[in-house]
Each structure stands twice: as structure tokens, then as C-alpha cells.
N, C-alpha and C. Protein backbone atom coordinates (compact mmCIF):
# COMPACT_ATOMS: atom_id res chain seq x y z
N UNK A 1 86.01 97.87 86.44
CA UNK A 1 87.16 97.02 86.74
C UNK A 1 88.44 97.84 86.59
N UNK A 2 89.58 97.90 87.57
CA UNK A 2 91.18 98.66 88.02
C UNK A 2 91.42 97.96 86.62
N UNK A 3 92.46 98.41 86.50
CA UNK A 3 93.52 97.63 85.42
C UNK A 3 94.88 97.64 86.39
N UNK A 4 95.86 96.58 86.11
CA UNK A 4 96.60 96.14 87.14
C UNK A 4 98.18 97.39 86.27
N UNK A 5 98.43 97.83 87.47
CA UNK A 5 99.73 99.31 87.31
C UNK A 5 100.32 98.82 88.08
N UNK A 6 101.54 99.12 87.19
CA UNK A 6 103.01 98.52 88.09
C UNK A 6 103.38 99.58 89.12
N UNK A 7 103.71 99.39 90.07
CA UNK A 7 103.39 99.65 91.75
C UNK A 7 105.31 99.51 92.11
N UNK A 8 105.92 100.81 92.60
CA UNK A 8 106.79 100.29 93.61
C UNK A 8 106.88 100.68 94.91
N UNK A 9 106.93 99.97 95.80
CA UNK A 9 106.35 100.28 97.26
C UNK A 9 108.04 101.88 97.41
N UNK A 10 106.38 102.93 98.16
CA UNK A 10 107.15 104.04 98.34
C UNK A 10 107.80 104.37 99.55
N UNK A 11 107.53 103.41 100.60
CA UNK A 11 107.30 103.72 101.87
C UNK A 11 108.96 103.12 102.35
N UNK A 12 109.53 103.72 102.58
CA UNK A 12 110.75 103.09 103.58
C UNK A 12 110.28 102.07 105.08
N UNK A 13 110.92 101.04 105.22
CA UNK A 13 110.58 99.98 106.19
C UNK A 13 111.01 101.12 107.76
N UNK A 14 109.89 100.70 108.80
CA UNK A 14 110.20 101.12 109.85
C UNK A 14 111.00 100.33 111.03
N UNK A 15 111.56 101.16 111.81
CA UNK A 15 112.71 99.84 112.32
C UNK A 15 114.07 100.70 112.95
N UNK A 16 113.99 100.12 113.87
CA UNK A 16 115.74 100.57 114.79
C UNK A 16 116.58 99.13 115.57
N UNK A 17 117.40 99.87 116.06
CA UNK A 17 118.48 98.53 116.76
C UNK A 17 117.56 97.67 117.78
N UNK A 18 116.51 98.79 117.97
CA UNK A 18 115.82 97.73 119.58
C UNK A 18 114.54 96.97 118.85
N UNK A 19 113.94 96.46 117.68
CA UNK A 19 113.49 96.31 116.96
C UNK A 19 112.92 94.58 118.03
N UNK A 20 112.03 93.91 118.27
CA UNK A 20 112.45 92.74 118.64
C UNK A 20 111.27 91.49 117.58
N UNK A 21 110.16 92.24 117.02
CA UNK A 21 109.08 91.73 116.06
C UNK A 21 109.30 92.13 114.90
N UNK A 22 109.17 91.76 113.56
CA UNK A 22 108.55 92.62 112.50
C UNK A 22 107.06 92.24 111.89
N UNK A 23 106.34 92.82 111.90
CA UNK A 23 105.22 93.22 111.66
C UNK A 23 105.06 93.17 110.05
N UNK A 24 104.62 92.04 108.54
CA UNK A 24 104.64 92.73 107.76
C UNK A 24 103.84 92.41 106.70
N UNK A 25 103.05 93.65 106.22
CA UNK A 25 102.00 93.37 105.58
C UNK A 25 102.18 92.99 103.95
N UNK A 26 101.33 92.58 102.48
CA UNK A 26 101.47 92.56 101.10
C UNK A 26 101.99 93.47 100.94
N UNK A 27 101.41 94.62 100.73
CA UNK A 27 101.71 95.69 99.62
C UNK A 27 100.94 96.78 100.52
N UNK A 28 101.17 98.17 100.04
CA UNK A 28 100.15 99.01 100.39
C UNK A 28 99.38 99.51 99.60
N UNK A 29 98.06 100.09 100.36
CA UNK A 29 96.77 100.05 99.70
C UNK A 29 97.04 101.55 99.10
N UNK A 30 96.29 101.59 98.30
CA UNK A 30 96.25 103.18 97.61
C UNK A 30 96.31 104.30 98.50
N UNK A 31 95.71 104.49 99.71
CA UNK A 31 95.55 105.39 100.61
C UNK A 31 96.77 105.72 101.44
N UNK A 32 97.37 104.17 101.52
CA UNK A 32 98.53 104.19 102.10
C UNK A 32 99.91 104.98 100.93
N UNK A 33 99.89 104.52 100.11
CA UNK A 33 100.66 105.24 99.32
C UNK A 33 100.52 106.79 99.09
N UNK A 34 99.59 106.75 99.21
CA UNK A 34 99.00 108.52 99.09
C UNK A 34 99.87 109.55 99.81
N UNK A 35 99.49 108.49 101.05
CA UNK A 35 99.71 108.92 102.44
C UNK A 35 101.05 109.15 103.23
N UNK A 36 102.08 107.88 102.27
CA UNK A 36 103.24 107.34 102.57
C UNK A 36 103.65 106.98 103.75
N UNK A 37 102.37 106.03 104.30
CA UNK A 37 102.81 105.39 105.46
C UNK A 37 101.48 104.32 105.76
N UNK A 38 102.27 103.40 106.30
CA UNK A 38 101.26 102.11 106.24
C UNK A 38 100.01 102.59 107.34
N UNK A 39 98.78 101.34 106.64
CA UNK A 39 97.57 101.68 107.04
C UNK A 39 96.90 102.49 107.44
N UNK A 40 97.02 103.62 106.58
CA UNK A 40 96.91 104.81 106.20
C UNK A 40 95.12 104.69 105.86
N UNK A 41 94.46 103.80 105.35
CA UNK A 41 92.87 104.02 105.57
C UNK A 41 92.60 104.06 106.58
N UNK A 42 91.59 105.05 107.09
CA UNK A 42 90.79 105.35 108.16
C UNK A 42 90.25 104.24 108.46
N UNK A 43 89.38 103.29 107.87
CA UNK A 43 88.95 101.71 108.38
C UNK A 43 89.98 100.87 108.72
N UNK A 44 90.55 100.91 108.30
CA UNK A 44 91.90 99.68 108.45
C UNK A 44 92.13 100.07 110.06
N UNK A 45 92.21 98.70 110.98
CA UNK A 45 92.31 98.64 111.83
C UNK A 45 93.26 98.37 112.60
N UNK A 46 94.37 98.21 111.76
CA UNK A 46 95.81 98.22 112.55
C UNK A 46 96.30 98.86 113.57
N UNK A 47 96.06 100.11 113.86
CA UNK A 47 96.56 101.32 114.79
C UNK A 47 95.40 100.98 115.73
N UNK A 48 94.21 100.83 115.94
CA UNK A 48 93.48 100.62 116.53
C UNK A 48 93.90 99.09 117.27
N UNK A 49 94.13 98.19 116.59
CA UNK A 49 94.81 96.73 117.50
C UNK A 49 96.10 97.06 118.67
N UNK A 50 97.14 97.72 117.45
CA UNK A 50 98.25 97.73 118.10
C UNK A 50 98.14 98.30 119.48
N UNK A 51 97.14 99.45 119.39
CA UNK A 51 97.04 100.47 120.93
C UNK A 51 96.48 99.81 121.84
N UNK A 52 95.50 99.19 121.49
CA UNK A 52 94.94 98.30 122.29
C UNK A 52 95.87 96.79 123.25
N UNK A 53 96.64 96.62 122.10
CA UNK A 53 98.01 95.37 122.92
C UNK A 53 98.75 95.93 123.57
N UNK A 54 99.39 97.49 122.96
CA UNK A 54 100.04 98.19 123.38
C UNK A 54 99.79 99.09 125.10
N UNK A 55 98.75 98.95 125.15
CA UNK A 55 97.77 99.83 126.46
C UNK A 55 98.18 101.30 126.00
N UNK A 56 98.01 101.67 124.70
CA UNK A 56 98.32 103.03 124.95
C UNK A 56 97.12 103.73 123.99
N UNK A 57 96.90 105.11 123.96
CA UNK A 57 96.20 106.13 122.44
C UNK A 57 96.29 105.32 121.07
N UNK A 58 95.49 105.73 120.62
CA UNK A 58 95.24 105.23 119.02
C UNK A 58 96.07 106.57 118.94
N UNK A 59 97.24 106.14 118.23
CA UNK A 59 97.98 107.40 117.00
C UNK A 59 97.46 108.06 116.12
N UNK A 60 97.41 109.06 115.74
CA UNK A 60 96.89 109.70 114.71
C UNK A 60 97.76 110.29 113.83
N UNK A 61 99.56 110.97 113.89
CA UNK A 61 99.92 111.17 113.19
C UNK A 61 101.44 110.43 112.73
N UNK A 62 101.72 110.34 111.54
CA UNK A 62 102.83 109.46 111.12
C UNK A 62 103.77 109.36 112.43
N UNK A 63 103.95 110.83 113.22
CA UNK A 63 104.92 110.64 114.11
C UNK A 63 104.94 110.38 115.44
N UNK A 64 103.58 109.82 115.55
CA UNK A 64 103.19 109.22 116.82
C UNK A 64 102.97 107.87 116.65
N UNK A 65 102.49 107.08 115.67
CA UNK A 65 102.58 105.87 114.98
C UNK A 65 104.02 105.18 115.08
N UNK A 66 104.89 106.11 114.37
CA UNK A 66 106.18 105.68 114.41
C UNK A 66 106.91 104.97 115.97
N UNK A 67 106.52 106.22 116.71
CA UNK A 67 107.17 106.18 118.19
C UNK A 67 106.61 105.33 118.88
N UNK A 68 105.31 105.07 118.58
CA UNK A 68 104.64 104.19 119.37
C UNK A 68 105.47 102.80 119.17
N UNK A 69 105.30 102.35 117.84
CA UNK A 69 106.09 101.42 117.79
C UNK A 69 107.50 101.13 118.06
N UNK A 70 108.25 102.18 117.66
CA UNK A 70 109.79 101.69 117.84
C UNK A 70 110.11 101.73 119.36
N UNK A 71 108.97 102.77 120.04
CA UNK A 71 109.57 102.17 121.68
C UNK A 71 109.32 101.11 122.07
N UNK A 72 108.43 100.55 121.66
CA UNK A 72 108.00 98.79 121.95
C UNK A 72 108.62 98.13 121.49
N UNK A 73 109.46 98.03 120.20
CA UNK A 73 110.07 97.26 119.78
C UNK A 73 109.66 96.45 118.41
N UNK A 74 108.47 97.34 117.80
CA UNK A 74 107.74 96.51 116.59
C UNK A 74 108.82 97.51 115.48
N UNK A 75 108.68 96.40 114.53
CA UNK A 75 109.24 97.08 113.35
C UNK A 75 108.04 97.03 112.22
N UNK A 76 108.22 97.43 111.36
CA UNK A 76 107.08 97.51 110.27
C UNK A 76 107.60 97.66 108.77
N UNK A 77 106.35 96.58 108.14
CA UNK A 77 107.40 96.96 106.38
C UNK A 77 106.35 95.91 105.48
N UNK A 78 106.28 95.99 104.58
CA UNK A 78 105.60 94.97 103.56
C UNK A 78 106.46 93.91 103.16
N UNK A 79 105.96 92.88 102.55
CA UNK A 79 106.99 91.72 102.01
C UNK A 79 106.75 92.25 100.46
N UNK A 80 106.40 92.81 100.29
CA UNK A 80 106.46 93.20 98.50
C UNK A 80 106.53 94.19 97.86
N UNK A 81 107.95 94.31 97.40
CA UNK A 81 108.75 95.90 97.29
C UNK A 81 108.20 96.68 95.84
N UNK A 82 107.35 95.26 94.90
CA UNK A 82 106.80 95.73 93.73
C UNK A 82 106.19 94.92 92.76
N UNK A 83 105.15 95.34 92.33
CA UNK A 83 103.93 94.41 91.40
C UNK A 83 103.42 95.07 90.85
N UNK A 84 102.64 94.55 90.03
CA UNK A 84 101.44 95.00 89.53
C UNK A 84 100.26 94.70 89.82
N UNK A 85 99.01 95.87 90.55
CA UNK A 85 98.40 95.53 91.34
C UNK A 85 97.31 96.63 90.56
N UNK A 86 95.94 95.86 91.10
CA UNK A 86 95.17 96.74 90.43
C UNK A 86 94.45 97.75 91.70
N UNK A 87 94.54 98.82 92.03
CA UNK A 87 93.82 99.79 92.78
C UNK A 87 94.71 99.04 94.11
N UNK A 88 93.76 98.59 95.47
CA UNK A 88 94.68 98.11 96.60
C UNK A 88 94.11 96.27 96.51
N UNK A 89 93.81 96.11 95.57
CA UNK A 89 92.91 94.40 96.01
C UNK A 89 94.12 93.39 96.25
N UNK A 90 94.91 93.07 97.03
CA UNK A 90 95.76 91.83 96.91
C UNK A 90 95.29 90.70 96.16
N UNK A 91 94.34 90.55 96.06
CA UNK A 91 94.16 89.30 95.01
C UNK A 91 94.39 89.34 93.26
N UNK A 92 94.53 90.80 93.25
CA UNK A 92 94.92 90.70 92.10
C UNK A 92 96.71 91.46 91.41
N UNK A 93 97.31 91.37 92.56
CA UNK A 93 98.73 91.59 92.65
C UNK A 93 99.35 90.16 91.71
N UNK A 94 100.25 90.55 90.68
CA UNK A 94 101.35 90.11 90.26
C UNK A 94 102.45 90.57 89.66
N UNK A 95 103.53 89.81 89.27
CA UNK A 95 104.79 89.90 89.53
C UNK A 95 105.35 90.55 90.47
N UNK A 96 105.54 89.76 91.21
CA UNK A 96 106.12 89.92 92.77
C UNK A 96 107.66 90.18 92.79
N UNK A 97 108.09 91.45 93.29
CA UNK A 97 109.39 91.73 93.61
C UNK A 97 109.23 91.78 95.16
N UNK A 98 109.99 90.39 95.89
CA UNK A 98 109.84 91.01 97.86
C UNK A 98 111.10 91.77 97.62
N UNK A 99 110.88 92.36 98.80
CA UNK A 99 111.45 93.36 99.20
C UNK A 99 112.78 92.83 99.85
N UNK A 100 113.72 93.57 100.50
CA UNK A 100 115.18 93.03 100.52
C UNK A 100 114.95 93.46 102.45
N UNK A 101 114.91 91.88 103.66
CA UNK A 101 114.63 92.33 104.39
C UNK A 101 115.57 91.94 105.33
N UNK A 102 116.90 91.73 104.52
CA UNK A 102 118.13 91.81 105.21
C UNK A 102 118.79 93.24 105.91
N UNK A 103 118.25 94.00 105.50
CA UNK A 103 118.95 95.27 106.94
C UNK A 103 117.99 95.56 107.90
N UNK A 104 117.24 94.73 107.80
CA UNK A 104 116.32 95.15 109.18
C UNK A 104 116.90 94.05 110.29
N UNK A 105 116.69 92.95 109.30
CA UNK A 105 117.53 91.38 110.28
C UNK A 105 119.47 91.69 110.66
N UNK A 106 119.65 92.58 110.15
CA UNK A 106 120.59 92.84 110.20
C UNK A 106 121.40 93.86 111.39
N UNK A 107 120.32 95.21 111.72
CA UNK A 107 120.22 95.78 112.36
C UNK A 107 119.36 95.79 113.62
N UNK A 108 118.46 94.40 113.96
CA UNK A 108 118.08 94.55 114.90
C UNK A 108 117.65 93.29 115.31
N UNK A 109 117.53 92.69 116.10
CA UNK A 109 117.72 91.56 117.63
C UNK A 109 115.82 91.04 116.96
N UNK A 110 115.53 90.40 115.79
CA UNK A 110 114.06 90.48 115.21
C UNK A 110 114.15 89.01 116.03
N UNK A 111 112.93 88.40 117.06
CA UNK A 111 112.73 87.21 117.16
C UNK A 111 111.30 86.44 116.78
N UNK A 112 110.79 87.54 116.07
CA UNK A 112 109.46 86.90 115.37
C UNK A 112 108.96 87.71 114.30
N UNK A 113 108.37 87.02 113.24
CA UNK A 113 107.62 87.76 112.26
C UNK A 113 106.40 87.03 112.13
N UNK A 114 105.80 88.24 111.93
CA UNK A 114 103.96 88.62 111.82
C UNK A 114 103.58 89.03 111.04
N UNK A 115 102.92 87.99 109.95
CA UNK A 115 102.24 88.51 108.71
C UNK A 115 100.51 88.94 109.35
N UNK A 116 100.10 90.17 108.50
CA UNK A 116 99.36 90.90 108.68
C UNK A 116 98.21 90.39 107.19
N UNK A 117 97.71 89.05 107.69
CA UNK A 117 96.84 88.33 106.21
C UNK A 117 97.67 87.83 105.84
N UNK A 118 96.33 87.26 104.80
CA UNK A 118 96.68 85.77 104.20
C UNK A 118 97.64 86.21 102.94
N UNK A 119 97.50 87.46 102.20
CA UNK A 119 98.36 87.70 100.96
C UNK A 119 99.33 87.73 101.64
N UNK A 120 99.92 88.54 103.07
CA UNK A 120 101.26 88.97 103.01
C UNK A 120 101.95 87.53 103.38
N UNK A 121 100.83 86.81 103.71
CA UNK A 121 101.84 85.64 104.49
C UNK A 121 101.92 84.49 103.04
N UNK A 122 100.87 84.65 102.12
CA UNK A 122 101.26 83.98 101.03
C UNK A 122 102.60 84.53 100.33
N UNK A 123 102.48 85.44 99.96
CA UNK A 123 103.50 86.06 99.39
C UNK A 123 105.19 86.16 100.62
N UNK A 124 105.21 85.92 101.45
CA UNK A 124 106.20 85.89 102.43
C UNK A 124 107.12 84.44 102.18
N UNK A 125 105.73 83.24 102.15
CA UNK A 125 106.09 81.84 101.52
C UNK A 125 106.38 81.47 100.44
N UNK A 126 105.86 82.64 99.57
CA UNK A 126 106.59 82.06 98.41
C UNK A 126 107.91 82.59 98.04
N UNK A 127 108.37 84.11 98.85
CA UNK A 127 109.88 84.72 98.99
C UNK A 127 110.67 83.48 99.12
N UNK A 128 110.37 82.45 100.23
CA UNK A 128 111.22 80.93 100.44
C UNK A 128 112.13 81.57 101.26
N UNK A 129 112.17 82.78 102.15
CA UNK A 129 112.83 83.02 103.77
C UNK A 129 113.05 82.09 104.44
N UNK A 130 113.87 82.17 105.08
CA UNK A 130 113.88 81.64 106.26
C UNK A 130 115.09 82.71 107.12
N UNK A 131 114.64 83.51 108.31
CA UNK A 131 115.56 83.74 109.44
C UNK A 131 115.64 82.93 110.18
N UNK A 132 115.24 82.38 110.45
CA UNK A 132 115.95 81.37 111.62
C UNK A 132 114.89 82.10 113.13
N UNK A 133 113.86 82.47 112.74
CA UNK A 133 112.98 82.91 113.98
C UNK A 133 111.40 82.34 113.38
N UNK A 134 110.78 82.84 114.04
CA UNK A 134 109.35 82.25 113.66
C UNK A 134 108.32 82.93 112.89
N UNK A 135 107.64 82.45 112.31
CA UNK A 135 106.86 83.60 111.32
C UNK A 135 105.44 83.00 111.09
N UNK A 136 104.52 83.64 111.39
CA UNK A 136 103.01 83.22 112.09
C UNK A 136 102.34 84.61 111.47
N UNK A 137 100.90 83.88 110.70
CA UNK A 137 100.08 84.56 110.06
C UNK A 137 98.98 85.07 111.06
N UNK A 138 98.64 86.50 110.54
CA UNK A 138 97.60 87.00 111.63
C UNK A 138 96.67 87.27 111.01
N UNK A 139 95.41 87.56 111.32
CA UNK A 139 94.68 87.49 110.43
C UNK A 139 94.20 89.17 109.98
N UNK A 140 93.67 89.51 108.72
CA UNK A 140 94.12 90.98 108.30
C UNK A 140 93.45 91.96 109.12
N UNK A 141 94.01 93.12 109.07
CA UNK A 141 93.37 94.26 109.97
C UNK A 141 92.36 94.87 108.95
N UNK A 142 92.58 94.40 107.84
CA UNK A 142 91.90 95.14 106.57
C UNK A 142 90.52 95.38 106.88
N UNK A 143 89.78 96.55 106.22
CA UNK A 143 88.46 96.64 106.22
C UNK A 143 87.56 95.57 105.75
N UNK A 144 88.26 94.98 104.61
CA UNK A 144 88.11 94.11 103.86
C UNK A 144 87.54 92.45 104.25
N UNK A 145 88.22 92.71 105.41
CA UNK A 145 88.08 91.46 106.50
C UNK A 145 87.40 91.95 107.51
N UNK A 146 86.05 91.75 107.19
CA UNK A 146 85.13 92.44 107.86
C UNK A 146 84.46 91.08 108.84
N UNK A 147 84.52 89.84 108.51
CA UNK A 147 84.20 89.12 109.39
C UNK A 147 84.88 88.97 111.15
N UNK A 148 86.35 89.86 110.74
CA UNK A 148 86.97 89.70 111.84
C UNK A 148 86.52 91.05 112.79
N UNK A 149 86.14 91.00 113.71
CA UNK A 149 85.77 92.32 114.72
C UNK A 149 86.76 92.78 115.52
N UNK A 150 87.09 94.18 115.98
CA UNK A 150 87.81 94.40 116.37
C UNK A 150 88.37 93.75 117.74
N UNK A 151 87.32 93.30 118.87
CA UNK A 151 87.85 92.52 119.75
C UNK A 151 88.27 91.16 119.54
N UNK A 152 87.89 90.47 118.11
CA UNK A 152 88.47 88.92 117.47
C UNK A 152 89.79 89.69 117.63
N UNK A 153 89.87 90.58 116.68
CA UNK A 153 91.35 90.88 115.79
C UNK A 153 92.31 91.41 117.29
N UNK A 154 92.16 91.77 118.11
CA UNK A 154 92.97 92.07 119.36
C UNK A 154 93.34 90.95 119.83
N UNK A 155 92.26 89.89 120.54
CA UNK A 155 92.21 88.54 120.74
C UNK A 155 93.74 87.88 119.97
N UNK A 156 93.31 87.78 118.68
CA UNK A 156 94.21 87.07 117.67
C UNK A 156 95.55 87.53 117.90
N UNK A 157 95.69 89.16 117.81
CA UNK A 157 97.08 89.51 117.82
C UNK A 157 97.68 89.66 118.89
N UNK A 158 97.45 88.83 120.27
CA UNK A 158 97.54 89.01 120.95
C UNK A 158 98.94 88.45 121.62
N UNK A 159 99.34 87.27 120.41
CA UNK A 159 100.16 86.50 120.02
C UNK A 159 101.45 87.32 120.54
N UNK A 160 101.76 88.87 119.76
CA UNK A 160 102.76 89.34 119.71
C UNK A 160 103.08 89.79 120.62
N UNK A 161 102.39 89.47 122.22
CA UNK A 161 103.31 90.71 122.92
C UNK A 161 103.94 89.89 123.87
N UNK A 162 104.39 88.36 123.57
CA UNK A 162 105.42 87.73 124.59
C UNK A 162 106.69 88.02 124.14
N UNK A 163 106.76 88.27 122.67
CA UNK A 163 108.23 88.54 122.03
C UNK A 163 108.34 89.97 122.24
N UNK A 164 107.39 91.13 122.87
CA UNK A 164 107.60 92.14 123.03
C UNK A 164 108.10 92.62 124.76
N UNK A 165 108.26 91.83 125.71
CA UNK A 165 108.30 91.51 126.97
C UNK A 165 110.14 91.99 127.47
């Protein structure tokens, strides 16, 4: 059994002026922190969805990931800037610091947010946000969520690409 270590998310939020979604997951997983950049496990299937909505390559390095997204218009970032979390399990994350996600709303034209699972979107609801746009749970890309298959999980997220238009 982890023992739960206080955690502060290392990763700077991704994001420019043409920004038109944000994309945002709990916390990041150990690998991701390692790594310093989200969904950073090789299973985790995020980069694999997005390319697929996107019609383009699965990314492979931070700086093709990046570009992929900001030319489309996705932004990216966690709702939880710091906890205590044991190893990467969201279920056992507490004391919740969200994260401050006023300069992203600030700097860019956001008309929807997309929680990435049920933690980020729990934890998003209990921040008590509101922008004034819409905010719709997806279901996780995680390995973890293994009932979901990669053509469900495309299916599902498929949601995001009218606000990307």
C-alpha cells in the first residue's frame, strides 16, 4: 500500500489566445510528472483519441503534442494544482488545492470544458466554477478504465470537435 505525499502539480497549463476548448484532467499520474507533461504513460490513451478526432499522427514528442493541440485550438491543464495523493490512484487524492484557471479564461475565447473522468470532473464540481460556458464529463482515457475501448473512447469524445470547428 502508497502512502499518500503531498503532490504539487509541476506541469505548467497548455494554452494560447486561439485556445477555443479546455481539456482537463485530476491530477497527474506519476509518469506524467516524471515526464512533465500530461499523459505521459504509454497506456494512457489520450494522444491516441485526440489524433484520431483530430485526423492527424499520434504525437510522440512533448513538442509535437503541444502543436498538435494549440493549432486546433485545445488547451490542456488539470483541475488540481495540489494534494495528497498516493502513487497516481485518484481515489485516493486529498486535500484539494484547484488550480487558478483564470488566465487561461482570460487569455483565450474557451467555449467549452472537458473533464477527462469522473475524478477530474468530481473535483472540477466541487471547485464550485462556473465560466459561463459548458462543462461535460468524458469518460477517462486512463489505462485504468479499461472497460472503455479505444473506439468507445473516440466515439465518446467525439463531443469536442463542434466547439473546435
Amino acid at each position: 500500500m502508497q502512502t499518500l505525499q503531498p503532490v504539487t502539480h509541476p506541469i505548467p497549463p497548455l494554452y494560447d489566445s486561439r485556445s477555443r476548448i479546455l481539456i482537463l484532467g485530476s491530477f497527474p499520474s506519476v509518469k506524467s510528472r516524471e515526464g512533465r507533461f500530461f499523459y505521459h504513460h504509454p497506456q494512457n490513451r489520450f494522444w491516441r483519441v485526440l489524433a484520431a478526432l483530430l485526423e492527424t499522427e499520434v504525437p510522440r514528442t512533448v513538442e509535437e503534442k503541444s502543436r498538435m493541440l494549440l493549432e486546433r485550438g485545445v488547451a490542456l491543464w488539470d483541475v488540481i494544482g495540489s494534494c495528497e495523493i498516493a502513487g497516481s490512484q485518484d481515489s485516493s487524492i486529498t486535500g484539494v488545492v484547484p488550480n487558478d484557471l483564470t488566465p487561461i479564461f482570460s487569455a483565450a475565447p474557451i467555449g467549452a470544458v472537458f473533464l477527462n473522468g469522473g475524478a477530474a470532473f468530481q473535483q472540477y464540481r466541487r471547485a464550485g466554477w462556473d465560466w459561463g460556458v459548458p462543462a461535460a464529463r468524458l469518460p477517462s482515457t486512463s489505462p485504468a478504465n479499461a472497460a472503455w475501448t479505444l473506439p468507445k473512447l473516440i466515439e465518446a469524445w467525439r463531443v469536442i470537435l463542434p466547439y473546435l470547428e
